[in-house]
N, C-alpha and C. Protein backbone atom coordinates (compact mmCIF):
# COMPACT_ATOMS: atom_id res chain seq x y z
N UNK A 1 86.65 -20.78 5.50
CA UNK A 1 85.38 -21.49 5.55
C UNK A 1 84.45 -20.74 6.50
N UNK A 2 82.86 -20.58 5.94
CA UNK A 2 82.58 -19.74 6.82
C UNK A 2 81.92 -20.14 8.27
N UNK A 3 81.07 -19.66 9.38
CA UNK A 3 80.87 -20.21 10.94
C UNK A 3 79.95 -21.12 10.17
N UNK A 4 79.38 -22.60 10.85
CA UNK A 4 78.49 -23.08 11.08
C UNK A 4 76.66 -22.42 11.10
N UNK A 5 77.10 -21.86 11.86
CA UNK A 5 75.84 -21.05 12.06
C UNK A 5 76.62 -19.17 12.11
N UNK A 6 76.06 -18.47 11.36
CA UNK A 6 76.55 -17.20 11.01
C UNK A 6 75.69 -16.59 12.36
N UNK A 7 76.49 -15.14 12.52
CA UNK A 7 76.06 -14.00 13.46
C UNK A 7 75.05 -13.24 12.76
N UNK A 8 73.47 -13.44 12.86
CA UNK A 8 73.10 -12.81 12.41
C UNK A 8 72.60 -11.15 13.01
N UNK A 9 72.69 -10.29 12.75
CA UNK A 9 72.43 -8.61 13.33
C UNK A 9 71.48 -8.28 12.91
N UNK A 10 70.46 -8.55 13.76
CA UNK A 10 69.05 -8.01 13.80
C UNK A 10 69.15 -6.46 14.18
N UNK A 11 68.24 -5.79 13.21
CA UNK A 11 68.35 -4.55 13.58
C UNK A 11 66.69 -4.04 13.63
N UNK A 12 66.07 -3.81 14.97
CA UNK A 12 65.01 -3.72 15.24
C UNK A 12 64.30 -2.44 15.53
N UNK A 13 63.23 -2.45 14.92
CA UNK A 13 62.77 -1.00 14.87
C UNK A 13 61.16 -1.23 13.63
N UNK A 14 60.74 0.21 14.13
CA UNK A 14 59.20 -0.17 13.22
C UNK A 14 59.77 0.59 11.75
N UNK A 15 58.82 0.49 11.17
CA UNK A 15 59.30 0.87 9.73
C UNK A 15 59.50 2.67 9.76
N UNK A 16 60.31 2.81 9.04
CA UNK A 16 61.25 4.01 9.21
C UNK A 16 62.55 4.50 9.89
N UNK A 17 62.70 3.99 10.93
CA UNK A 17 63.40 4.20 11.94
C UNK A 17 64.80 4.43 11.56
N UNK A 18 65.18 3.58 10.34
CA UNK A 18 66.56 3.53 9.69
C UNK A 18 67.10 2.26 9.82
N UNK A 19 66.18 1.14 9.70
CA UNK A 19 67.07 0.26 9.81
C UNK A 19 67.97 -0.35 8.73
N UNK A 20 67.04 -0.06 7.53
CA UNK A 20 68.00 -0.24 6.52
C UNK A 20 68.86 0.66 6.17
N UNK A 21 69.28 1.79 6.53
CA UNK A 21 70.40 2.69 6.03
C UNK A 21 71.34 2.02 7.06
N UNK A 22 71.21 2.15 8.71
CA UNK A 22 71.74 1.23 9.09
C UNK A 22 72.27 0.05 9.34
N UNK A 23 71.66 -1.06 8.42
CA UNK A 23 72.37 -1.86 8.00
C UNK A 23 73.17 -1.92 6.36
N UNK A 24 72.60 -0.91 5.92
CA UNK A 24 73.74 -0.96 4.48
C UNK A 24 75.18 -0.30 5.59
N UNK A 25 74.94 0.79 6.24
CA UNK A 25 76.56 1.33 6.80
C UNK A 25 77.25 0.19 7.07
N UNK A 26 76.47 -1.10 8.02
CA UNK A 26 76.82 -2.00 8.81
C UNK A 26 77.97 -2.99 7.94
N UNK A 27 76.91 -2.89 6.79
CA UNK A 27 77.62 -3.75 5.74
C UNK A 27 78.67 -3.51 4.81
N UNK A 28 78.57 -2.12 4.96
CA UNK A 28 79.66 -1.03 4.07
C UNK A 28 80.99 -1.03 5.10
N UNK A 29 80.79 -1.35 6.07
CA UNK A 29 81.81 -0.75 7.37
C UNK A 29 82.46 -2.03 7.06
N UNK A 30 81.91 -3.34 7.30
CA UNK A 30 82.72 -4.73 7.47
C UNK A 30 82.80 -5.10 5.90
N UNK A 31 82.77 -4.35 4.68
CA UNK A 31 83.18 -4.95 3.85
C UNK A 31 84.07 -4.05 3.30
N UNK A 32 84.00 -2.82 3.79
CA UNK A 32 85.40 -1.71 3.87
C UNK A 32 86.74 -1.93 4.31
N UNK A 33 86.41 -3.05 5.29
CA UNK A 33 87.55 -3.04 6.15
C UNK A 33 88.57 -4.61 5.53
N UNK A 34 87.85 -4.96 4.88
CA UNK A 34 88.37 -6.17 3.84
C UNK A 34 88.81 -7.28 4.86
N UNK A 35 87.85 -7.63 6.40
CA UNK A 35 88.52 -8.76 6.77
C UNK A 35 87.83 -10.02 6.21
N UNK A 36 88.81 -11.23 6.59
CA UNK A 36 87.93 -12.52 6.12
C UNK A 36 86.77 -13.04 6.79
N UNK A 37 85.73 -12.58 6.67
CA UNK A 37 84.85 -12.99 6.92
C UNK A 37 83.59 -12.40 5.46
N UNK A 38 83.09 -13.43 5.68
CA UNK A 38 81.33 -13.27 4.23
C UNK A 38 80.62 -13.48 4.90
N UNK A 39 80.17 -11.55 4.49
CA UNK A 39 78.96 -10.90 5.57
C UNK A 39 78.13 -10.71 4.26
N UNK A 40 76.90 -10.89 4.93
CA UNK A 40 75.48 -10.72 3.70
C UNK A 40 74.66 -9.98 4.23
N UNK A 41 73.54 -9.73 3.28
CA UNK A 41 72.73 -8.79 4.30
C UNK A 41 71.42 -10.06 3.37
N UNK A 42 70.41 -9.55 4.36
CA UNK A 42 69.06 -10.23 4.32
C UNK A 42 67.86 -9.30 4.46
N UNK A 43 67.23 -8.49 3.45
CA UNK A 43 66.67 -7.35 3.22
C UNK A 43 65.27 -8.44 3.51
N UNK A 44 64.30 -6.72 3.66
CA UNK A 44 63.25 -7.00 4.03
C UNK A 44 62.20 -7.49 2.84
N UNK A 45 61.59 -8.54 3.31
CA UNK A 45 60.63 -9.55 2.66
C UNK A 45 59.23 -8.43 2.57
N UNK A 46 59.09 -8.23 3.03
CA UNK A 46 57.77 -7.22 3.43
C UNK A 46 57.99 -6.18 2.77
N UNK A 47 58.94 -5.32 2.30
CA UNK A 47 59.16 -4.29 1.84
C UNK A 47 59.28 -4.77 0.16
N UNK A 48 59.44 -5.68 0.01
CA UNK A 48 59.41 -6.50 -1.34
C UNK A 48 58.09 -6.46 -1.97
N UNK A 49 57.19 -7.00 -0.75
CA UNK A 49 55.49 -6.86 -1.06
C UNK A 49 54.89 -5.81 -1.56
N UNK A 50 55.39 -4.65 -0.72
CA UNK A 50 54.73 -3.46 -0.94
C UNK A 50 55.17 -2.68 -2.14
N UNK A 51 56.62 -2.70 -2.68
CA UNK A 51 57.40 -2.35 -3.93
C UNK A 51 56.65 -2.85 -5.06
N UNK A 52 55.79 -4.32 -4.81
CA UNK A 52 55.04 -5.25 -5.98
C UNK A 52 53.35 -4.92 -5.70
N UNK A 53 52.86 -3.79 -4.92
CA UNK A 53 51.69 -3.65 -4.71
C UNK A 53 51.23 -4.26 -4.01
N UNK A 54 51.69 -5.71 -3.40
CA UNK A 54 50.76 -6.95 -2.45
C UNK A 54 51.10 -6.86 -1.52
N UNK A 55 50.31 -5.26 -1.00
CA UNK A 55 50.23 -5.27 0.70
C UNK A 55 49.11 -5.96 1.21
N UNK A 56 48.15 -6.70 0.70
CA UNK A 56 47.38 -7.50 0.86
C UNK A 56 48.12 -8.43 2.16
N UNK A 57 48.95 -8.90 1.30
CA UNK A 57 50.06 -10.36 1.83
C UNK A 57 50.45 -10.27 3.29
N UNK A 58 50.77 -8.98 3.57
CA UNK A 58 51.54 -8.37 5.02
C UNK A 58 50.66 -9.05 6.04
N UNK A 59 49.34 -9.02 5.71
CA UNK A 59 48.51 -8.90 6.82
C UNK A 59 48.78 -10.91 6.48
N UNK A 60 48.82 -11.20 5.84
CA UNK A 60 49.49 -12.81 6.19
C UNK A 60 51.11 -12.78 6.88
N UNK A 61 51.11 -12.84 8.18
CA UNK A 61 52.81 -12.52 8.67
C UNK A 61 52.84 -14.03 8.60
N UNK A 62 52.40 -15.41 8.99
CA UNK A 62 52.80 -16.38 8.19
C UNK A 62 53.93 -17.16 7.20
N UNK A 63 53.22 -16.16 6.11
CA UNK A 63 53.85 -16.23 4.80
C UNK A 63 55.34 -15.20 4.96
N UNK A 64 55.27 -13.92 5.74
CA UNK A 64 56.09 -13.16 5.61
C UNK A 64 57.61 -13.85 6.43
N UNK A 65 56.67 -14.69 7.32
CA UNK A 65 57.82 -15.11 8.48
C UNK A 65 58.38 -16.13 7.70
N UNK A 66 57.71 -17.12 7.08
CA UNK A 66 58.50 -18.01 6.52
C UNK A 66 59.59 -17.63 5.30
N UNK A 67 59.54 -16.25 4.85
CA UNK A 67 59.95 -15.64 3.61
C UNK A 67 60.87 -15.06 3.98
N UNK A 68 60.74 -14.37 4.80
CA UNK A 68 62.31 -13.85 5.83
C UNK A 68 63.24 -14.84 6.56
N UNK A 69 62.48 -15.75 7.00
CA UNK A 69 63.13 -16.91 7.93
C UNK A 69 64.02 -17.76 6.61
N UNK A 70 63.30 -17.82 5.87
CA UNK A 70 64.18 -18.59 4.48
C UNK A 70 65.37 -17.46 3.92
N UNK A 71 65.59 -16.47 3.76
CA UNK A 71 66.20 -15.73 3.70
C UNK A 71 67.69 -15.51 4.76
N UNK A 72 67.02 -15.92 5.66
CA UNK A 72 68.34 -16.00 6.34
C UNK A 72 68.59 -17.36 6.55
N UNK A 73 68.09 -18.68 6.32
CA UNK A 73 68.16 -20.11 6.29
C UNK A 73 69.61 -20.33 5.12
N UNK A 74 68.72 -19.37 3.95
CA UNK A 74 69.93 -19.80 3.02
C UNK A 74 71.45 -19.69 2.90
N UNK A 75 71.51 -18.58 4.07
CA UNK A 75 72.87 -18.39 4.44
C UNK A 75 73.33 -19.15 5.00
N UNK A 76 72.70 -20.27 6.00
CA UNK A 76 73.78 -20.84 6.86
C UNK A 76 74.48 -21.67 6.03
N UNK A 77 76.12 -21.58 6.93
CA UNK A 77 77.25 -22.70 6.24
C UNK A 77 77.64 -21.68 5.20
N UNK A 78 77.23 -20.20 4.45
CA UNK A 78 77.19 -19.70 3.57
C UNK A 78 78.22 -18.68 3.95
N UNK A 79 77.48 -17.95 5.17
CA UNK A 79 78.14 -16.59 5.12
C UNK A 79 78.48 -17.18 7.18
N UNK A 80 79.73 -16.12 7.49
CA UNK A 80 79.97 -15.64 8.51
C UNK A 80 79.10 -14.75 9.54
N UNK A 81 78.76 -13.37 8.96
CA UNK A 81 77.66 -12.73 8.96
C UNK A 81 76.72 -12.60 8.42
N UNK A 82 75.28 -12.14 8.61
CA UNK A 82 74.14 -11.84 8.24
C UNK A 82 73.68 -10.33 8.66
N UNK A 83 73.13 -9.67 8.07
CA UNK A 83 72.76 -8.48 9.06
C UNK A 83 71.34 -8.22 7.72
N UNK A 84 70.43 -8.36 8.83
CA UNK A 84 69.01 -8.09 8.43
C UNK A 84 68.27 -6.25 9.09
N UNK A 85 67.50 -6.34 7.95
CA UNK A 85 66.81 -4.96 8.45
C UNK A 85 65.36 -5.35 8.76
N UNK A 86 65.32 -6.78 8.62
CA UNK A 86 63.89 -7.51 9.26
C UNK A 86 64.19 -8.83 9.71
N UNK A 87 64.48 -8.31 11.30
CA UNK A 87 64.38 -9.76 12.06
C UNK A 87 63.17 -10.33 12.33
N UNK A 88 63.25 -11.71 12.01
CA UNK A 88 62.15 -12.54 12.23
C UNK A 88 60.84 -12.29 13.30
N UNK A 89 61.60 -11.62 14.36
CA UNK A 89 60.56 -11.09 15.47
C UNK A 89 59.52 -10.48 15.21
N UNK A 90 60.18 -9.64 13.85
CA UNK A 90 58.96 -8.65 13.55
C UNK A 90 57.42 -8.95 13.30
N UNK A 91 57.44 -10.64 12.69
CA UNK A 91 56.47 -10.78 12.61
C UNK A 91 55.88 -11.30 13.74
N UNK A 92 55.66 -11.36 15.34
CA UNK A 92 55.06 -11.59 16.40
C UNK A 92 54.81 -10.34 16.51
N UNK A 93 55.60 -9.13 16.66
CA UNK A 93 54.67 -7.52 16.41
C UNK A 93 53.62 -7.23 15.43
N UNK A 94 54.04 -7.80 14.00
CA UNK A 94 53.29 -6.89 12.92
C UNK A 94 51.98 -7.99 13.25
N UNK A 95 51.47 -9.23 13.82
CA UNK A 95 50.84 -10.57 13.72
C UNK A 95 49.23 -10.08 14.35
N UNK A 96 48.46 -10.06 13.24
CA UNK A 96 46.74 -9.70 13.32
C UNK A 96 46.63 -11.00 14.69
N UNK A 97 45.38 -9.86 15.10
CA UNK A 97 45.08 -10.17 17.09
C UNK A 97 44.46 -11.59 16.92
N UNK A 98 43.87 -12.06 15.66
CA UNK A 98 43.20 -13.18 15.81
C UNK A 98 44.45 -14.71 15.64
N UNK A 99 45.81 -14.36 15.31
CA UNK A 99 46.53 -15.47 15.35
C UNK A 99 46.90 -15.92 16.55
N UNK A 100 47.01 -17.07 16.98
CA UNK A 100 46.77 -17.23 18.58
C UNK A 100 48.20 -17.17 18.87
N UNK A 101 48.24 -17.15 20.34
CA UNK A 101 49.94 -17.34 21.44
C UNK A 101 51.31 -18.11 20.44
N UNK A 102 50.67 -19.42 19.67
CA UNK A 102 51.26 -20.37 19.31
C UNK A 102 52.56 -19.94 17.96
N UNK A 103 51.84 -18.83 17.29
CA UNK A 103 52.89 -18.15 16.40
C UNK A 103 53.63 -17.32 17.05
N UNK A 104 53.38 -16.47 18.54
CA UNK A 104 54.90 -16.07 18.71
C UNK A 104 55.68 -17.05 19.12
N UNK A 105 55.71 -17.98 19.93
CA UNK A 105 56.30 -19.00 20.08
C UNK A 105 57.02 -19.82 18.73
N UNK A 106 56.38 -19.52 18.26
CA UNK A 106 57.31 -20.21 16.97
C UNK A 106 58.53 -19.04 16.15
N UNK A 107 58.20 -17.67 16.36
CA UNK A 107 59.33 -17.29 16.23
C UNK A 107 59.57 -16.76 16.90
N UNK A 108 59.66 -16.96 18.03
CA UNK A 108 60.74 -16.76 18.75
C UNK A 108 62.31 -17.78 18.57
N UNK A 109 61.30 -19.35 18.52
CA UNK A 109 61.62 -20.52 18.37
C UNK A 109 62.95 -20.72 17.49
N UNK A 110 62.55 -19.76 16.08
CA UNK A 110 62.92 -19.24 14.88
C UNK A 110 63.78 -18.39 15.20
N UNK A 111 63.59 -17.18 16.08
CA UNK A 111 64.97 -16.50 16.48
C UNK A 111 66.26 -17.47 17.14
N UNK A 112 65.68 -17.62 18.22
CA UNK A 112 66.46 -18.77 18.67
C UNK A 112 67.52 -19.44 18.58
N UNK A 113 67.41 -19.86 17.01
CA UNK A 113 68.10 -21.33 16.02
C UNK A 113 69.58 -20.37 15.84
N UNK A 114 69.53 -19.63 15.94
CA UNK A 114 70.70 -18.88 15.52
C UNK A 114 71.59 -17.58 16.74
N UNK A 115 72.62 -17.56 16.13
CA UNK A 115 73.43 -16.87 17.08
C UNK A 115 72.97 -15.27 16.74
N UNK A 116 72.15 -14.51 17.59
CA UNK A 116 72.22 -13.14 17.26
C UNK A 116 72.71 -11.68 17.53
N UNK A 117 73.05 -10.50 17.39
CA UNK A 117 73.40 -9.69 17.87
C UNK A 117 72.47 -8.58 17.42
N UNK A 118 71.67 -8.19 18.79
CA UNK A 118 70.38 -7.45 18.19
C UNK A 118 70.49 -6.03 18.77
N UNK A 119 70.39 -5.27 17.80
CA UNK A 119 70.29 -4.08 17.64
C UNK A 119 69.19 -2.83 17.44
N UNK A 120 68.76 -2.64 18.44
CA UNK A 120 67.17 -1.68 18.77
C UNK A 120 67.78 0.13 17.96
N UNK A 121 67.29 0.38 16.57
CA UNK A 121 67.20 1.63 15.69
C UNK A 121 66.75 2.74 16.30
N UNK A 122 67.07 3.59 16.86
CA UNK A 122 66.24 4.74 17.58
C UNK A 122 66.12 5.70 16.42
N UNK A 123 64.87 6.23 16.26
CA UNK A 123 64.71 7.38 15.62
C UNK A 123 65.08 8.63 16.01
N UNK A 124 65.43 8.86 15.34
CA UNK A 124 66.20 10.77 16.00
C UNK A 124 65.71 11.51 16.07
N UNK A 125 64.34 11.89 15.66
CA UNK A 125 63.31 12.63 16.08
C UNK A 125 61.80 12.21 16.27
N UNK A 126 60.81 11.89 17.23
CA UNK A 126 60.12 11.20 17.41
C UNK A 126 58.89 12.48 16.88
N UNK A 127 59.31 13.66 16.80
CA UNK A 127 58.16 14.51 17.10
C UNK A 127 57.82 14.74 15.59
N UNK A 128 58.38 14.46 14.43
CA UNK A 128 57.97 13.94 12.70
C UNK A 128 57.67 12.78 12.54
N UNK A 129 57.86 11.64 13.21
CA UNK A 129 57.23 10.59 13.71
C UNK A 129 55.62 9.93 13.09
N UNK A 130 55.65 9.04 12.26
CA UNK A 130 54.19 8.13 12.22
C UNK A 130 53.71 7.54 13.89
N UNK A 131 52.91 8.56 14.58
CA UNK A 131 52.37 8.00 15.88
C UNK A 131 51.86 6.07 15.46
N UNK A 132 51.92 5.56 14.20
CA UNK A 132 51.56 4.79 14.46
C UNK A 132 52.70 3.46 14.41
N UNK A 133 53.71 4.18 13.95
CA UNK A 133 54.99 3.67 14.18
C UNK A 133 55.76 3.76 15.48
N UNK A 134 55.94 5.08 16.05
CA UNK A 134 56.00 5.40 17.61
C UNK A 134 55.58 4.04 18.09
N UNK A 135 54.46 3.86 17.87
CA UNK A 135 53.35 2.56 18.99
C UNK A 135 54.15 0.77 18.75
N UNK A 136 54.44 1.20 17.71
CA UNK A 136 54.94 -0.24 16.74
C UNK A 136 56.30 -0.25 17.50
N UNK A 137 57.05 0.70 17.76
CA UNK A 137 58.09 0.86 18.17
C UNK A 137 58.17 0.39 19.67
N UNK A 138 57.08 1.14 20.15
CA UNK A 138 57.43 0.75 21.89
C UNK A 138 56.47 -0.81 21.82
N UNK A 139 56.15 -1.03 21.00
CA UNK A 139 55.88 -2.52 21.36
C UNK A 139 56.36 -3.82 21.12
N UNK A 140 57.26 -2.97 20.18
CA UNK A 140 58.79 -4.51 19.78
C UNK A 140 59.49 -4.32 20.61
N UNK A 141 60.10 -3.08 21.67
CA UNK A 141 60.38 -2.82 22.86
C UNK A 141 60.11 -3.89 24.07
N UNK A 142 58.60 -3.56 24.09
CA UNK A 142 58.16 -4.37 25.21
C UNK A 142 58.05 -5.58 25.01
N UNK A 143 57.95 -6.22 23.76
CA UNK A 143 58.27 -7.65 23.33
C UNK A 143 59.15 -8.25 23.48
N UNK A 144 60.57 -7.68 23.10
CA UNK A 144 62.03 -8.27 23.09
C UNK A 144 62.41 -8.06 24.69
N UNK A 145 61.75 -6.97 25.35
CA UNK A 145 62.84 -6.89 27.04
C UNK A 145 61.67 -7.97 28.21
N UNK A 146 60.13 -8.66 27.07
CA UNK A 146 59.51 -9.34 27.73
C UNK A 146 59.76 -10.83 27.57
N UNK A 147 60.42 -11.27 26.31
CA UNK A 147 61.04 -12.60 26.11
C UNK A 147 62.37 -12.70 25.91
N UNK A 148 62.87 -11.46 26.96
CA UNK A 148 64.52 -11.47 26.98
C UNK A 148 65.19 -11.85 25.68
N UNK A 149 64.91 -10.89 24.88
CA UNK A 149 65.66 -10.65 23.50
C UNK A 149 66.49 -8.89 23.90
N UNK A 150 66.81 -8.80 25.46
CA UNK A 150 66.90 -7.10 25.22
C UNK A 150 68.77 -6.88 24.39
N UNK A 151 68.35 -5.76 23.43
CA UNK A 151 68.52 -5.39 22.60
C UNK A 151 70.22 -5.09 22.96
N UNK A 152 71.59 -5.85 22.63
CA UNK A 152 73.16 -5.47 23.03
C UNK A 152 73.29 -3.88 22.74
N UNK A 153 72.38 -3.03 22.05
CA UNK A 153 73.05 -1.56 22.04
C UNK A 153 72.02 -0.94 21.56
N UNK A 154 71.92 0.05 21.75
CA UNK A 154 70.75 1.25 20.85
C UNK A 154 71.51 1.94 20.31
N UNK A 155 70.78 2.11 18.51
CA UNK A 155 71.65 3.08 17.94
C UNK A 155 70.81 3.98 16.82
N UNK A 156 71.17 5.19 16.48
CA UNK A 156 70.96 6.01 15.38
C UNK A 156 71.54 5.47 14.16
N UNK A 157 70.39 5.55 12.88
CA UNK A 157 71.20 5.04 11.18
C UNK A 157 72.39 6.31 11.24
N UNK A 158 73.64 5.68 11.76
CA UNK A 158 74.65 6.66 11.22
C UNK A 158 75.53 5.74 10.98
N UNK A 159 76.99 6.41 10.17
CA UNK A 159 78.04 6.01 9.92
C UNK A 159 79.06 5.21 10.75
N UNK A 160 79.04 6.23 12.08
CA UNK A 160 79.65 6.09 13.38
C UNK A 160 79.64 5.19 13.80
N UNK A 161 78.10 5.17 14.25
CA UNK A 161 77.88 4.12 15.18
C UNK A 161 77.61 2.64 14.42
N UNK A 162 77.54 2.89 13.38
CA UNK A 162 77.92 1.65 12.61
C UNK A 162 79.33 1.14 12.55
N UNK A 163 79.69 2.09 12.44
CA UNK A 163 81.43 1.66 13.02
C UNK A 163 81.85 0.85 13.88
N UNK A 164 80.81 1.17 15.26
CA UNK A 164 81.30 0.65 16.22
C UNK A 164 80.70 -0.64 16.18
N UNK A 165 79.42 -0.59 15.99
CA UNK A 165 78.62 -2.21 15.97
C UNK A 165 79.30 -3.01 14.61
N UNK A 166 80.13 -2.66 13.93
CA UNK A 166 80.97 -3.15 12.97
C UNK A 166 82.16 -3.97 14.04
N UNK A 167 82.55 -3.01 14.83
CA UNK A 167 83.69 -3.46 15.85
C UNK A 167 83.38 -4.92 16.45
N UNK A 168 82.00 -4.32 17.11
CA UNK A 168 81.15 -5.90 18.01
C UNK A 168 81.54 -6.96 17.17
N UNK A 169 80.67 -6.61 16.05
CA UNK A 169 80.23 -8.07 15.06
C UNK A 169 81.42 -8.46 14.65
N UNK A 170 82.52 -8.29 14.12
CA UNK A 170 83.80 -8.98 13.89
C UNK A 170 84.27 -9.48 15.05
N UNK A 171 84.27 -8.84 15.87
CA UNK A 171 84.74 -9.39 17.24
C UNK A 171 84.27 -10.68 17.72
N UNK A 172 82.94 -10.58 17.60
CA UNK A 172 82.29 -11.63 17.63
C UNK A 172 82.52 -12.35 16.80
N UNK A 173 82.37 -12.28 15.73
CA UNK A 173 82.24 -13.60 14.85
C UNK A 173 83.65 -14.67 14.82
N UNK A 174 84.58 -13.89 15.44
CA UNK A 174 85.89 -14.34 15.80
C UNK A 174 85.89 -15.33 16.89
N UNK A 175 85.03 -15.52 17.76
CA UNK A 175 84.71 -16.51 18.65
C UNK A 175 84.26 -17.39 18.38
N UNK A 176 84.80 -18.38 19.56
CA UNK A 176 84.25 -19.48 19.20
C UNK A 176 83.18 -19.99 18.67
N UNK A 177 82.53 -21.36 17.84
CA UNK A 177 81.21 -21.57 17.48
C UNK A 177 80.66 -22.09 19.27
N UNK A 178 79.31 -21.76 18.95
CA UNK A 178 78.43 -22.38 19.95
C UNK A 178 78.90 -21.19 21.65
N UNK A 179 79.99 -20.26 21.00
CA UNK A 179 79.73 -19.12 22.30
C UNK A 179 78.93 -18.12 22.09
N UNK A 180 77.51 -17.90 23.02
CA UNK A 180 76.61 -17.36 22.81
C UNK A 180 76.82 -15.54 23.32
N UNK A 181 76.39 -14.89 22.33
CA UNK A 181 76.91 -13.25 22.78
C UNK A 181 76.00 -12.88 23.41
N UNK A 182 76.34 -12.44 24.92
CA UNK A 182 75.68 -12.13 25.93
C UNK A 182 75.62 -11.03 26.10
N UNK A 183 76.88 -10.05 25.79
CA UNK A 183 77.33 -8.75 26.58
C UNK A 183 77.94 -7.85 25.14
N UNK A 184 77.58 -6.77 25.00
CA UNK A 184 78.40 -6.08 24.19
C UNK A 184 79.53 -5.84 24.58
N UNK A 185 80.96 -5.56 23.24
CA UNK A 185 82.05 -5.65 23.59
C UNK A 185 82.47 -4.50 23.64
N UNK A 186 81.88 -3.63 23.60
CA UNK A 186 81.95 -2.30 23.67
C UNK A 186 80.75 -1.60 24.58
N UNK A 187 80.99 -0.76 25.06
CA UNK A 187 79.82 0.26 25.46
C UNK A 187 78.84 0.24 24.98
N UNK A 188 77.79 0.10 25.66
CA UNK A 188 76.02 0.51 24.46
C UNK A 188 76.66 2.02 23.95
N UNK A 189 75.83 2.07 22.66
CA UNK A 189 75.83 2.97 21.99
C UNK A 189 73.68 3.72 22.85
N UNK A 190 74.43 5.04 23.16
CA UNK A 190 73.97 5.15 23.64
C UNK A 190 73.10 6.58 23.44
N UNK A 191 71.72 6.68 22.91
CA UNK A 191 71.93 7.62 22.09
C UNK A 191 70.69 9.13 23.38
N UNK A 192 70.26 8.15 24.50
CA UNK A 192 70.12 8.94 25.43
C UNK A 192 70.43 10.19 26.18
């Protein structure tokens, strides 16, 4: 039967960075390894938009937050794990200057509700880099280490180190319900 409330693995980063190759490994690693647990993944809502032409929509994060936030809603009671390549946060970063204080607060609110294990994507070369992603980047940075969301490990989209944050997340999800993951169980991955 699966947790109450699933581990979901936010994997944070501006667009490019790898978060989705990194979370397919994530998902390839814990469904390689054939334990009992039903891990899902929760792909990006936003990247859906733009595949259908309605980048219009983006600039409604609103709509995007409630579309992602339902996305991982439907899992609970469902799955064990979750591992998203768009955590809810994103939309208090991607969120036009005229929406007031009151929507990050609400997802944060929205992060919150759930048990997470969050994971900051480093790009491996900054100097091919969208400078305007760079910026996007150090400012979900300064967002998450400013409403103490800081990030259990930094990692590169690789195999490896999916391995290891494969290690965490089973580990975790093996604990008790309602014990909140504070500390990685392993070493930060550390790509410094």
């Amino acid at each position: 039967m699966p947790r109450k409330s699933p581990i979901v693995v936010n994997l944070f980063g501006g667009a490019n960075a790898g978060k989705s190759t990194l979370a397919a490994f994530i998902f390839s690693e814990i469904k390689r390894r054939g334990v009992p647990l039903i891990t899902e993944l929760s792909t990006q809502f936003a990247r859906d938009l733009e595949f259908e032409g309605r980048t219009r929509a983006l600039a409604n994060q609103v709509y995007v937050l409630g579309e992602q936030a339902q996305r991982i809603e439907r899992m609970i009671g469902q799955a064990d794990i979750v591992i998203t390549d768009a955590p809810i946060v994103l939309s208090a970063v991607y969120r036009p200057d005229h929406y007031p204080e009151d929507f990050d607060r609400l997802v944060l609110w929205l992060h919150r509700q759930y048990v997470s294990y969050n994971v900051f994507v480093q790009r491996s070369d900054f100097a091919g880099s969208d400078p305007f992603e760079t910026n996007i980047d150090r400012k979900l940075g300064d967002f998450l280490v400013a409403h103490g969301l800081t990030p259990l490990c930094f990692a590169h989209p690789s195999r490896e180190e999916a391995s290891l944050i494969a290690d965490n997340v089973i580990e975790a999800a093996n604990l008790p319900e309602g014990v909140r993951i504070t500390d990685p169980f392993l070493p930060f991955i550390d790509a410094a």
